[in-house]
Protein backbone atom coordinates (compact mmCIF):
# COMPACT_ATOMS: atom_id res chain seq x y z
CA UNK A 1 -69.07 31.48 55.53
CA UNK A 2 -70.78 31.03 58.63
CA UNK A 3 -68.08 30.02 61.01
CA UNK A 4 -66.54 33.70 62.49
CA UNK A 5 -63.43 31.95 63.38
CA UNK A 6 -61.77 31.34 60.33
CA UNK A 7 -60.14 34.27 57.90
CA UNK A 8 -61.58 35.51 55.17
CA UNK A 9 -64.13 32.55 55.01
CA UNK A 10 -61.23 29.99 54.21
CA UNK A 11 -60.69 26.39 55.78
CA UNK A 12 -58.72 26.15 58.45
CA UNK A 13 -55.00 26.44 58.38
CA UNK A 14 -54.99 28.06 54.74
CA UNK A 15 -54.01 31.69 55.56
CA UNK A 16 -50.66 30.06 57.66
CA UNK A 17 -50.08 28.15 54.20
CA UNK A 18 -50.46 31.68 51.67
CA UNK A 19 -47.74 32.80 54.57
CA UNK A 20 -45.46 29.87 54.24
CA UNK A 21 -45.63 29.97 50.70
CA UNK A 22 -45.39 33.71 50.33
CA UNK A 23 -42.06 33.91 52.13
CA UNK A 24 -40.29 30.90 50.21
CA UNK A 25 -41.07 32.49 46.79
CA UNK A 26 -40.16 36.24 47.78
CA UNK A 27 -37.20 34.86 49.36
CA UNK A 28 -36.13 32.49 46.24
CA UNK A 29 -37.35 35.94 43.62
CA UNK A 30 -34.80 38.03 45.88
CA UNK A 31 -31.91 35.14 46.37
CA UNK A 32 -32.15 35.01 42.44
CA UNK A 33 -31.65 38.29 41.51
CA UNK A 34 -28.99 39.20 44.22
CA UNK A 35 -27.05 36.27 42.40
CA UNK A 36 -27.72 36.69 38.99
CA UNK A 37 -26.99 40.55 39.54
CA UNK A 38 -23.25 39.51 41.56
CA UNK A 39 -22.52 36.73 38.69
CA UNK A 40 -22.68 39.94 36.54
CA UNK A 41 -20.09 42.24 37.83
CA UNK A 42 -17.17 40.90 35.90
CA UNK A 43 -15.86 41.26 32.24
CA UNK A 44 -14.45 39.00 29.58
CA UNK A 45 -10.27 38.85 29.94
CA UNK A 46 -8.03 38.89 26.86
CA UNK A 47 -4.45 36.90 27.81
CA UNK A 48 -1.92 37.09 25.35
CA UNK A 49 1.51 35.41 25.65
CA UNK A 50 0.42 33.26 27.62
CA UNK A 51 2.16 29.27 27.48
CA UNK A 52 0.55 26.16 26.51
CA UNK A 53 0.78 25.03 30.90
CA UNK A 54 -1.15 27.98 31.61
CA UNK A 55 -3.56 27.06 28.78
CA UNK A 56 -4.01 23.89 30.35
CA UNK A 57 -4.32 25.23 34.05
CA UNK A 58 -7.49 27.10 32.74
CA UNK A 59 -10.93 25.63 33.39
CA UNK A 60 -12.47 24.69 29.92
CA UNK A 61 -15.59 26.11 31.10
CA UNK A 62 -13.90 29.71 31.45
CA UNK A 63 -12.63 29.25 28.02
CA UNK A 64 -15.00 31.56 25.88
CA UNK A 65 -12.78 32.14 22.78
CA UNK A 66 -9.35 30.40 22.12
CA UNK A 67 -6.45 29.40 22.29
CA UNK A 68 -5.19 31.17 19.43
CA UNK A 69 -1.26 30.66 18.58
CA UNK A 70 0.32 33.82 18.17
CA UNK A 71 2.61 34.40 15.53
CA UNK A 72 6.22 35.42 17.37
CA UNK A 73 7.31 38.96 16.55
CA UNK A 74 10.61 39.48 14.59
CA UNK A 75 12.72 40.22 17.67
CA UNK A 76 11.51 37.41 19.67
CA UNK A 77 12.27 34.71 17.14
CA UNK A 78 15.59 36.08 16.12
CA UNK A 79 16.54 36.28 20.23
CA UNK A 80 14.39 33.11 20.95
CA UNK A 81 15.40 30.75 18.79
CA UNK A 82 13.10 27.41 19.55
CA UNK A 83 11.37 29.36 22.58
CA UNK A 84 7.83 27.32 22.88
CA UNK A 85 4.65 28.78 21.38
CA UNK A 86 2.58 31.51 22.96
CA UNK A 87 -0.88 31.87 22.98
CA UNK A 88 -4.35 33.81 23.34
CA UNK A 89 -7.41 33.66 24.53
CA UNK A 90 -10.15 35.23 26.25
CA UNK A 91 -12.33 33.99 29.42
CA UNK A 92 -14.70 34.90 31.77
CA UNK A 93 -13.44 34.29 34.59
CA UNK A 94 -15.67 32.66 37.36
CA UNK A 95 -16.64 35.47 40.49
CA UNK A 96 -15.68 33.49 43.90
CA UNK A 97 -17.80 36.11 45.51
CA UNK A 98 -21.05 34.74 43.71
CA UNK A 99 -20.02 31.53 44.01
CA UNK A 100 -19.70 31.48 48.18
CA UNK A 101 -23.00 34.04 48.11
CA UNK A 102 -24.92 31.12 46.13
CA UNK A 103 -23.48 28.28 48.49
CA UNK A 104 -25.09 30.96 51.22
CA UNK A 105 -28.46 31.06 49.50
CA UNK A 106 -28.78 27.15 49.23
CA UNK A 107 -28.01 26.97 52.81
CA UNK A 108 -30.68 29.57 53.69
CA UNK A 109 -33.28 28.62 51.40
CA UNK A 110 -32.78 24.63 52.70
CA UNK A 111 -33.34 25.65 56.21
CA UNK A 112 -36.32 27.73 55.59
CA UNK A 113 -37.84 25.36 53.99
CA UNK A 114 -37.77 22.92 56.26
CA UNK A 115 -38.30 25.14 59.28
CA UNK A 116 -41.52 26.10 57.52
CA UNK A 117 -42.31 22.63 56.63
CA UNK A 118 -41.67 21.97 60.40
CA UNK A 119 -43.99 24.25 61.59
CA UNK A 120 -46.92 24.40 59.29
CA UNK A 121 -47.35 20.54 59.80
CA UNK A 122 -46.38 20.69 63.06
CA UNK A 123 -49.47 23.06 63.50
CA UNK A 124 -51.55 20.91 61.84
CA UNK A 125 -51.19 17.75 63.77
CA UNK A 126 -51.59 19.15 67.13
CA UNK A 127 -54.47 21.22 65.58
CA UNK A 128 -55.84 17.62 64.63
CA UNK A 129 -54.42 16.10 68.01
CA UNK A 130 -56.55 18.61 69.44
CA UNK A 131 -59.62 18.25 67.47
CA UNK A 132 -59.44 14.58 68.28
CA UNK A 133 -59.54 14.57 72.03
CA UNK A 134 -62.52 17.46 72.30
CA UNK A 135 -65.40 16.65 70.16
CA UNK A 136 -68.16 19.08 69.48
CA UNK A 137 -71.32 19.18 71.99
CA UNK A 138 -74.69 19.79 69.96
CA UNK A 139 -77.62 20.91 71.52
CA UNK A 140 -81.27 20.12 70.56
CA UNK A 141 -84.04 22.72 72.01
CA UNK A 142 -86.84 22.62 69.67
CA UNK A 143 -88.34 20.58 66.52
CA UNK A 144 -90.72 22.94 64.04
CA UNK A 145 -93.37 21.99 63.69
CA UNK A 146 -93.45 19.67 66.91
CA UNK A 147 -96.42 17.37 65.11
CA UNK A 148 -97.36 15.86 62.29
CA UNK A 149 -100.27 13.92 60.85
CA UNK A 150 -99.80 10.46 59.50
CA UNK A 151 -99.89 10.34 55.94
CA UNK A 152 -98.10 13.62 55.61
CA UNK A 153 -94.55 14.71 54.02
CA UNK A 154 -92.99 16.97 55.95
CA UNK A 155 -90.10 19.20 53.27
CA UNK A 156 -89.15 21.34 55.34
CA UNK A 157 -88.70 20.19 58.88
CA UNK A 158 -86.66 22.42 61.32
CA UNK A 159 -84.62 21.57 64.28
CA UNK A 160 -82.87 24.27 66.00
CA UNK A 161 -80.54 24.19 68.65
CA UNK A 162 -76.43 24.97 68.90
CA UNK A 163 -73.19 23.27 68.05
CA UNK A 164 -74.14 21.88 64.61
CA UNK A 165 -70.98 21.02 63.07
CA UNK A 166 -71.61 19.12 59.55
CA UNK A 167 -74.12 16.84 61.23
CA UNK A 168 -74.06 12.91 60.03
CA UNK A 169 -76.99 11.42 62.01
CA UNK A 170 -80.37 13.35 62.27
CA UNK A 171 -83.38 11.16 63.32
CA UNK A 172 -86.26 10.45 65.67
CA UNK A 173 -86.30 7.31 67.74
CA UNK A 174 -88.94 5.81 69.56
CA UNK A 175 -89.04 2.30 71.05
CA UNK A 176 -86.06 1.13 69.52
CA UNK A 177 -87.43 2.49 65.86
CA UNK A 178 -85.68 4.89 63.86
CA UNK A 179 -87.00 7.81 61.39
CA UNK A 180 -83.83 9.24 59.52
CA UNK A 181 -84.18 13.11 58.14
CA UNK A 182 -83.05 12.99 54.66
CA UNK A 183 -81.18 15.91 52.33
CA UNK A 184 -80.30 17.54 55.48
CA UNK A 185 -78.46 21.11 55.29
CA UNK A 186 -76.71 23.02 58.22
CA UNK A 187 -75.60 25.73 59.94
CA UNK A 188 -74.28 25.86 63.87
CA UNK A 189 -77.82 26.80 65.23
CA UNK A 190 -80.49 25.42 62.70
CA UNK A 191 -80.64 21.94 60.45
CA UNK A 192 -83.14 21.39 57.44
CA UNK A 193 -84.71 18.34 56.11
CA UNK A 194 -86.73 16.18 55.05
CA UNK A 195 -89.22 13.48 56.59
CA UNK A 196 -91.35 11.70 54.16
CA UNK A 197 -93.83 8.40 54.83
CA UNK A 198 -95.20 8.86 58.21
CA UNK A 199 -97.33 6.05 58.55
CA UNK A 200 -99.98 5.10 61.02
CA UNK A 201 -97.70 3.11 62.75
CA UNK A 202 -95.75 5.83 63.60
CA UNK A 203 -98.06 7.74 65.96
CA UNK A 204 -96.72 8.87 69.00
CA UNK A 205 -93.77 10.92 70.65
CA UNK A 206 -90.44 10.78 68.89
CA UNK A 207 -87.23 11.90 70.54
CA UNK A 208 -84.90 13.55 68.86
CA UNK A 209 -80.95 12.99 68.28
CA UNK A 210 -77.96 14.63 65.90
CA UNK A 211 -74.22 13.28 66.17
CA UNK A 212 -72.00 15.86 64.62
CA UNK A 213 -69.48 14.46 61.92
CA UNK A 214 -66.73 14.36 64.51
CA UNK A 215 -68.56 12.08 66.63
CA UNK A 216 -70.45 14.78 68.88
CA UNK A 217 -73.58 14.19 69.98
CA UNK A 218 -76.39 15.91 71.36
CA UNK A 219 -78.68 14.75 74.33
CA UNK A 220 -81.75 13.56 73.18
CA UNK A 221 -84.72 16.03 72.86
CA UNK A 222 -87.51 13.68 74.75
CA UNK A 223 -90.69 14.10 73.38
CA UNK A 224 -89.56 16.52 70.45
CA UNK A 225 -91.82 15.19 67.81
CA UNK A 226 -95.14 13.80 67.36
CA UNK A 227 -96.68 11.61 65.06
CA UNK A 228 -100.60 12.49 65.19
CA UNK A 229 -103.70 10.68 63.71
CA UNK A 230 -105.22 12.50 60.23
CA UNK A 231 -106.88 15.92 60.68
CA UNK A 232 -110.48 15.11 60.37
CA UNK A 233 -112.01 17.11 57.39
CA UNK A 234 -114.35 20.15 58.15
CA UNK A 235 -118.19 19.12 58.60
CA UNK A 236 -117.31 15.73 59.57
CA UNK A 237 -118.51 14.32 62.87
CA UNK A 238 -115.84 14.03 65.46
């Protein structure tokens, strides 16, 4: 939600996918009914008289009803005399039209797919590629509140600054020692967290550094934080 550069507050790449996707199932929805509505322009035939060679030359699948011997009117078996059986039968014949028009749609819908496969992980790798060889560049400019007493827990400590991208190191160094913020939250210009246990030990000037989860990291802030001895209590001598 906070990063203006992507759509509608989506990850990355994930509008170019609802695209891709979008125009493979309008395009299958429309290839299916132009089909289904050209595989329905044709009728059921009735052949009659028809001879048991062309009942054999017939597709089985086309075969919806039949063969039915028919029974040889009185002319034809008094002028026929042992003239081979006739037949009927009825089929629905199969449309060559729909048949080239669906070996059409399988060719489209093949090389959509995998021009769309081509490009949307194309896009992806080079957006990665790219990703890869520029890191992020945090900056640190301030630490609130700069000081701290020993003793304390600080709950809320702030550290503003620019670049934050989903920060994995946040801490204070001094002298080779480390303090690590804890149950840190983010957003580009401000991270949150926690610092609990300052010790006496600690006192002194803390500088402070954040690496971005990509392996960006920001110069460190000399001198951002300071460890301080306890706040003596009103009355008391100084």
């Amino acid at each position: 939600m906070n990063d203006n550069a992507q759509a509608l507050a989506l990850p990355e790449g994930s509008v170019r996918a609802i695209i891709a996707l979008s125009m493979l199932v309008i395009f299958l929805m429309l290839s299916v009914y132009l089909y289904s509505d050209q595989a329905r322009n044709y009728v059921p035939q009735t052949l009659h008289g028809i001879s048991q060679e062309q009942v054999n030359a017939i597709p089985k699948e086309q075969i919806i009803e039949g063969p039915t011997k028919e029974k040889p009117t009185p002319a034809a078996s008094g002028s026929a005399t042992g003239k081979s059986p006739s037949f009927s039968l009825t089929i629905l014949p199969r449309s060559q039209v729909s048949a080239d028009f669906a070996q059409q749609i399988f060719t489209s819908i093949s090389t959509m797919v995998i021009s769309i496969a081509a490009f949307y992980f194309g896009t992806r790798a080079v957006a990665s590629a790219r990703s890869a060889a520029t890191s992020s560049e945090p900056v640190v400019t301030s630490v609130d509140p700069p000081t701290a007493a020993w003793g304390s827990d600080l709950a809320s400590l702030k550290i503003c600054g620019s670049g934050f991208d989903n920060p994995s190191v946040v801490k204070f160094v001094k002298d080779g020692r480390e303090l690590i913020i804890r149950d840190i939250t983010s957003n580009p210009t401000k991270i949150v967290g926690t610092l609990p246990d300052l010790t006496s030990d600690l006192i002194g000037h803390w500088s402070c550094i954040v690496v971005n989860g990509d392996g960006g990291a920001a110069a460190p802030l000399q001198n951002a934080f300071e460890v301080t001895g306890p706040k003596s209590p009103p009355g008391s001598p100084p």
